[in-house]
Structure formats: structure tokens, C-alpha cells
N, C-alpha and C. Protein backbone atom coordinates (compact mmCIF):
# COMPACT_ATOMS: atom_id res chain seq x y z
N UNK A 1 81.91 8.68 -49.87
CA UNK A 1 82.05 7.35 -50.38
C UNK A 1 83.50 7.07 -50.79
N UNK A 2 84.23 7.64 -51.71
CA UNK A 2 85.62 8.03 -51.79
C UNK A 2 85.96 7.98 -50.64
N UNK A 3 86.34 8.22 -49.59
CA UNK A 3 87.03 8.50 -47.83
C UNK A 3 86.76 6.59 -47.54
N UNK A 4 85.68 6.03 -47.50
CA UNK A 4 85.16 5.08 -47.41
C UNK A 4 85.92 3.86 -48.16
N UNK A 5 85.59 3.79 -49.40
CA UNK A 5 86.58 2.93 -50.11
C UNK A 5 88.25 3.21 -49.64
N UNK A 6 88.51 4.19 -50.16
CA UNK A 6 90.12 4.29 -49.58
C UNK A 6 90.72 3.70 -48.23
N UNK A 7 89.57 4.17 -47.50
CA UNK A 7 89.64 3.40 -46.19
C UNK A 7 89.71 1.62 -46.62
N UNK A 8 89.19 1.57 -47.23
CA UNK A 8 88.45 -0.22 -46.86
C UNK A 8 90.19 -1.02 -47.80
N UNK A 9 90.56 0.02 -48.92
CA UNK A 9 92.09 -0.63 -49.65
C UNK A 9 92.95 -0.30 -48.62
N UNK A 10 93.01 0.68 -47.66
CA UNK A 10 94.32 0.45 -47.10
C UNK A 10 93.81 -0.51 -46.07
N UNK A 11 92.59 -0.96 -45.63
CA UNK A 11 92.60 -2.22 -44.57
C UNK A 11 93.25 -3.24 -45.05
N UNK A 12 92.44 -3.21 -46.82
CA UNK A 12 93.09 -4.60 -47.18
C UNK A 12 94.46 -4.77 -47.65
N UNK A 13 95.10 -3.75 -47.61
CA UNK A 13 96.22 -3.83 -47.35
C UNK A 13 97.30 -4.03 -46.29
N UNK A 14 96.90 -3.96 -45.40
CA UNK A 14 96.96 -3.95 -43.77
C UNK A 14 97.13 -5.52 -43.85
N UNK A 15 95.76 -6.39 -43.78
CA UNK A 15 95.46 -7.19 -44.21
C UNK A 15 96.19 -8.34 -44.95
N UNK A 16 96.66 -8.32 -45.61
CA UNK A 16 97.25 -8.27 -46.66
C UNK A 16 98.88 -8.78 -46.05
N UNK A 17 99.23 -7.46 -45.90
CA UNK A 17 100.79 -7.77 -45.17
C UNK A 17 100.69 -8.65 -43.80
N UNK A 18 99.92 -8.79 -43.29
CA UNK A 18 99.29 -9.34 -41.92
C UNK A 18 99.71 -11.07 -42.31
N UNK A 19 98.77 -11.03 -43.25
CA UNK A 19 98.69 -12.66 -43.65
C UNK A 19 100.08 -13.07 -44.39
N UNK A 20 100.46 -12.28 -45.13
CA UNK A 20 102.12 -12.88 -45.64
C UNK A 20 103.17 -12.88 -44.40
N UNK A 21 102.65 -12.25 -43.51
CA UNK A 21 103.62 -12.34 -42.08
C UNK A 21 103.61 -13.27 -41.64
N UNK A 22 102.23 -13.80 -41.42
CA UNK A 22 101.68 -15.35 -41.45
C UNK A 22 102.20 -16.32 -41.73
N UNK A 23 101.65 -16.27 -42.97
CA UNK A 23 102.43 -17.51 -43.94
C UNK A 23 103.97 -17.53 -43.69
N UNK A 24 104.59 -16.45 -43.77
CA UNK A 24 106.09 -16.44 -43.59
C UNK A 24 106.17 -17.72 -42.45
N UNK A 25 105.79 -17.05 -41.00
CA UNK A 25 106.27 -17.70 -39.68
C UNK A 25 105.46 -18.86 -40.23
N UNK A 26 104.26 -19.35 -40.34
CA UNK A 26 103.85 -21.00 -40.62
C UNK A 26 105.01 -21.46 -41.82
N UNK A 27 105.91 -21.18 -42.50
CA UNK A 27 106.79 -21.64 -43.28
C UNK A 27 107.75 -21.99 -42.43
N UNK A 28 108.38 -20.89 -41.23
CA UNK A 28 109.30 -21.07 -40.83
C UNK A 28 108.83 -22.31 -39.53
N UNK A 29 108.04 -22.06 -39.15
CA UNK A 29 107.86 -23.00 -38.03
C UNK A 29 107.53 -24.68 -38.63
N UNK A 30 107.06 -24.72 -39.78
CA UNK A 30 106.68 -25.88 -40.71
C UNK A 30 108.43 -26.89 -40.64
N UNK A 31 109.17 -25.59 -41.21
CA UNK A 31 110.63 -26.23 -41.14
C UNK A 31 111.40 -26.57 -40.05
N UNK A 32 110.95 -25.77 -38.91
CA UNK A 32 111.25 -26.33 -37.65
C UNK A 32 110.97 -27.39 -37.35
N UNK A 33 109.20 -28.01 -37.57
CA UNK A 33 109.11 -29.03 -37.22
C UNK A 33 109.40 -30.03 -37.84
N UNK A 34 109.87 -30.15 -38.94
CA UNK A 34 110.49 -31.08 -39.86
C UNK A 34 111.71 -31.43 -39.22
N UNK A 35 112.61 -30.65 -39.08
CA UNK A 35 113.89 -30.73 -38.33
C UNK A 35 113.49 -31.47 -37.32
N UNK A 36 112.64 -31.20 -35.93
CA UNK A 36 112.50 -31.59 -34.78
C UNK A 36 111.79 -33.24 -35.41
N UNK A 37 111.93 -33.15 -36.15
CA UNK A 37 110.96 -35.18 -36.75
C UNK A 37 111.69 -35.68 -37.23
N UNK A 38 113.04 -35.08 -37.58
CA UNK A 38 113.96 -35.99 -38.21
C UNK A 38 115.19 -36.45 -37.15
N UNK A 39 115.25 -34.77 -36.41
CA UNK A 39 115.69 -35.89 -35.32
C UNK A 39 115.71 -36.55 -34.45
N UNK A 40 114.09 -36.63 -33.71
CA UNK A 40 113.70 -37.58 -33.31
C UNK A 40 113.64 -39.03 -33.85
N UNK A 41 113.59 -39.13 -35.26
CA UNK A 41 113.70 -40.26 -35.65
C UNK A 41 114.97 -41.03 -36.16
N UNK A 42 115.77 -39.89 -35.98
CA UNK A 42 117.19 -40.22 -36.05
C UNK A 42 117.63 -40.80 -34.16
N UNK A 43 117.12 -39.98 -33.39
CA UNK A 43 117.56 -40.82 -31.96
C UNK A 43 116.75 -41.79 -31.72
N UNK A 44 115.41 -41.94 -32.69
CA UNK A 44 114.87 -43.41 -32.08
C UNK A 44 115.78 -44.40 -32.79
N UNK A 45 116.22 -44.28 -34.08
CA UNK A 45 117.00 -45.73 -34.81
C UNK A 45 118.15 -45.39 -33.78
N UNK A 46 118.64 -44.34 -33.50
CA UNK A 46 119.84 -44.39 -32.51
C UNK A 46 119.79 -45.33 -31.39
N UNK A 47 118.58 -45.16 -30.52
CA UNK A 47 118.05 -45.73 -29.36
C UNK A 47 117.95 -47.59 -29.76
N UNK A 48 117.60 -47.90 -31.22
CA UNK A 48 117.00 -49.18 -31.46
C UNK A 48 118.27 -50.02 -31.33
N UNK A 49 119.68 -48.82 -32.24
CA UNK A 49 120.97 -49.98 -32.30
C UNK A 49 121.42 -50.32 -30.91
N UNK A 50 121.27 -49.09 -29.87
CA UNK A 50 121.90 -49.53 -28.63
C UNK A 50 120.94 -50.65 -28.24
N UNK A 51 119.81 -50.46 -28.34
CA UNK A 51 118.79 -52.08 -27.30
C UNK A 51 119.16 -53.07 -28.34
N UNK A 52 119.74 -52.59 -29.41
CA UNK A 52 119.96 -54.12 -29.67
C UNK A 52 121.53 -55.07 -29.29
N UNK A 53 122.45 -53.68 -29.26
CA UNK A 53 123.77 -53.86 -28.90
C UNK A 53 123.76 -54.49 -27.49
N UNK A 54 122.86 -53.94 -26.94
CA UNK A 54 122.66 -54.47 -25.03
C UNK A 54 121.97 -55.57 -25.19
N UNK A 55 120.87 -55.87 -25.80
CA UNK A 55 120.44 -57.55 -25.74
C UNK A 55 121.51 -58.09 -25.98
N UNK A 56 122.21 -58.11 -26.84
CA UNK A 56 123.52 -59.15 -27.11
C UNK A 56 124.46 -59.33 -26.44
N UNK A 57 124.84 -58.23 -25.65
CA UNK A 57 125.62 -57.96 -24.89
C UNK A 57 125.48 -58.90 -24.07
N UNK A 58 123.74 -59.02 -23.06
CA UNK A 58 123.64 -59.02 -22.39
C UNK A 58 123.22 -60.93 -22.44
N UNK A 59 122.71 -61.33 -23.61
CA UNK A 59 123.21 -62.54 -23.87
C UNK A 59 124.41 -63.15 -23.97
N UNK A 60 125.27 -62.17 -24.49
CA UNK A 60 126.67 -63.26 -24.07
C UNK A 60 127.39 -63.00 -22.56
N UNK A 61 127.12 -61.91 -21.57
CA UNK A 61 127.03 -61.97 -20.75
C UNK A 61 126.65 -63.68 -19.64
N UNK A 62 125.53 -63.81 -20.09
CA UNK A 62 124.80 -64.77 -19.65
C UNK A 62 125.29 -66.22 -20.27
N UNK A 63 126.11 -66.33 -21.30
CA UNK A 63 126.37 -67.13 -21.53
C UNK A 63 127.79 -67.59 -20.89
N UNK A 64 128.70 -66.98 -20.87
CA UNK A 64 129.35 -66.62 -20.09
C UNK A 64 129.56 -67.26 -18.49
N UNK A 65 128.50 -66.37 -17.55
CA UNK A 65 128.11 -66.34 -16.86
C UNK A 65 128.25 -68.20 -16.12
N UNK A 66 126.78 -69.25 -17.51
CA UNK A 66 126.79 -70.15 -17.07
C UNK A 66 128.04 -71.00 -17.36
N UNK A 67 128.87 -70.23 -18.24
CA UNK A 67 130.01 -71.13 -18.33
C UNK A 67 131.04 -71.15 -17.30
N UNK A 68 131.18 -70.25 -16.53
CA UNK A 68 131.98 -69.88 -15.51
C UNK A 68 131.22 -70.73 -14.08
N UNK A 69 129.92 -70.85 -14.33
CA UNK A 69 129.85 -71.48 -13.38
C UNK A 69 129.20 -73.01 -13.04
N UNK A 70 129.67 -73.46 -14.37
CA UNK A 70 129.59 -74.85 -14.50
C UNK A 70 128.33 -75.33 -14.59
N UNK A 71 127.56 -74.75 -15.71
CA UNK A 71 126.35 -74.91 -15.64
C UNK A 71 125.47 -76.31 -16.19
N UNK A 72 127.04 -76.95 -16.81
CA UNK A 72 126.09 -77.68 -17.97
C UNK A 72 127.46 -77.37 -19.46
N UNK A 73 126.82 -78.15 -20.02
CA UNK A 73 127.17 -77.65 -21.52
C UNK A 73 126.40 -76.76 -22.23
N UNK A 74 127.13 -75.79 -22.98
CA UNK A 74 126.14 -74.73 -23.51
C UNK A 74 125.47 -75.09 -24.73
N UNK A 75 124.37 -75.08 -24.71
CA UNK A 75 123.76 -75.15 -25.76
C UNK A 75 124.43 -74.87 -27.27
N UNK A 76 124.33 -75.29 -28.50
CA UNK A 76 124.18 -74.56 -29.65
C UNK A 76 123.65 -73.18 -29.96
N UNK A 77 122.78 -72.72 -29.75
CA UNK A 77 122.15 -71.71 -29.90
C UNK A 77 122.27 -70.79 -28.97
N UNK A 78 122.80 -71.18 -27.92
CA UNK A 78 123.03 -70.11 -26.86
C UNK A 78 124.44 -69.39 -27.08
N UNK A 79 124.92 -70.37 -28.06
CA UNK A 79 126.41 -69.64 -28.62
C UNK A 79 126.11 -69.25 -29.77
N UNK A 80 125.02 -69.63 -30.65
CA UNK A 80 125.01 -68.43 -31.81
C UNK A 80 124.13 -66.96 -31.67
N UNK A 81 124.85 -66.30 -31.40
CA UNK A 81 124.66 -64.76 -30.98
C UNK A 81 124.60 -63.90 -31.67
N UNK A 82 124.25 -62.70 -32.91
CA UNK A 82 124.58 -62.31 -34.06
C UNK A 82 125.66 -61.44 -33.58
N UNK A 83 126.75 -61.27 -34.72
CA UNK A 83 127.68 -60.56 -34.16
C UNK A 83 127.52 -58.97 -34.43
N UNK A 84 128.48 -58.69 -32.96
CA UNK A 84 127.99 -56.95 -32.81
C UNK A 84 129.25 -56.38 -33.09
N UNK A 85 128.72 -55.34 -34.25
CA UNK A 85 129.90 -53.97 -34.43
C UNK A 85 130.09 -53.24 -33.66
N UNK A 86 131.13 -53.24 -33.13
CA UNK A 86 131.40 -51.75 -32.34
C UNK A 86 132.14 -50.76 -33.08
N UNK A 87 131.41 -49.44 -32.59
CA UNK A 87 132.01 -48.37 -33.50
C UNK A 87 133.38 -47.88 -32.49
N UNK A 88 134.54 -47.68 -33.26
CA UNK A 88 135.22 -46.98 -32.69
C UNK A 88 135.05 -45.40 -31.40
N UNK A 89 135.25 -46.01 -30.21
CA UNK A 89 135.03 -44.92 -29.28
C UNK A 89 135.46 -43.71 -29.91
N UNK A 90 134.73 -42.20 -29.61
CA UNK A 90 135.24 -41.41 -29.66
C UNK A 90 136.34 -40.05 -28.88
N UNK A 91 136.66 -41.03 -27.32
CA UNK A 91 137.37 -40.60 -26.72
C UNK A 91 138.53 -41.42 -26.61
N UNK A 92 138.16 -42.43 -27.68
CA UNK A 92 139.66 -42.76 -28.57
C UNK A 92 140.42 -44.39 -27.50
């Protein structure tokens, strides 16, 4: 019975270290995926300023466009456009 129990504490010891190995990697992988969600949601607002930089763009493009080719008079509103920041290039 002694041989028996002894046996059954070092399982649960076995056991034991098994599951804190566990928990360790679900900690570490927990923080991984945190990382991988932030920066995905850092390239989606990334992704949102460019579609919005290109709609505008691509409206005054067009405005443009009909002015060059004698379209008419431009509307009011087709000339208020919100204005776009550009960030300084980084290849300068």
C-alpha cells in the first residue's frame, strides 16, 4: 500500500509540473494573440485613413477632371471636399 501511494504522489506530481507547463505556454500564446489583435487593428484604422485619403483624392480628381473639360460650372459642393493631411513621405 506504501509502494502504491508513493506511486500515485509522484504521478501527481508529474501531473502537476505537466499543467504549469500548460498554463505557462496558454500565457504565452494568450500574449501572442493579443499582439496579433492589436495589430490587426492597428492596420485596419491604417487601411480606413488610406480609403479615406483615396475617396478624396479621387473626388478632387473628378472634379478636376470636369473642369478641364468644360463641363459646366462646378457645383458648390463638389468643391467642398474635406481637407486631406499628408504625412510627410518617408523616402523624403
Amino acid at each position: 500500500k506504501a509502494n502504491l501511494e508513493q506511486r500515485l504522489v509522484e504521478i501527481q506530481a508529474q501531473y502537476q509540473a505537466q499543467l504549469f507547463s500548460l498554463v505557462q505556454l496558454a500565457g504565452g500564446l494568450e500574449g501572442e494573440l493579443a499582439s496579433v489583435r492589436e495589430s490587426a487593428l492597428q492596420q485596419s484604422r491604417d487601411y480606413q485613413v488610406l480609403l479615406s485619403t483615396k475617396v478624396q483624392l479621387e473626388r478632387e480628381i473628378s472634379t478636376y477632371k470636369a473642369l478641364l473639360e468644360g463641363a459646366g460650372e462646378v457645383t458648390v459642393t463638389m468643391l467642398k471636399t474635406p481637407e486631406v493631411k499628408l504625412l510627410p513621405s518617408a523616402a523624403g
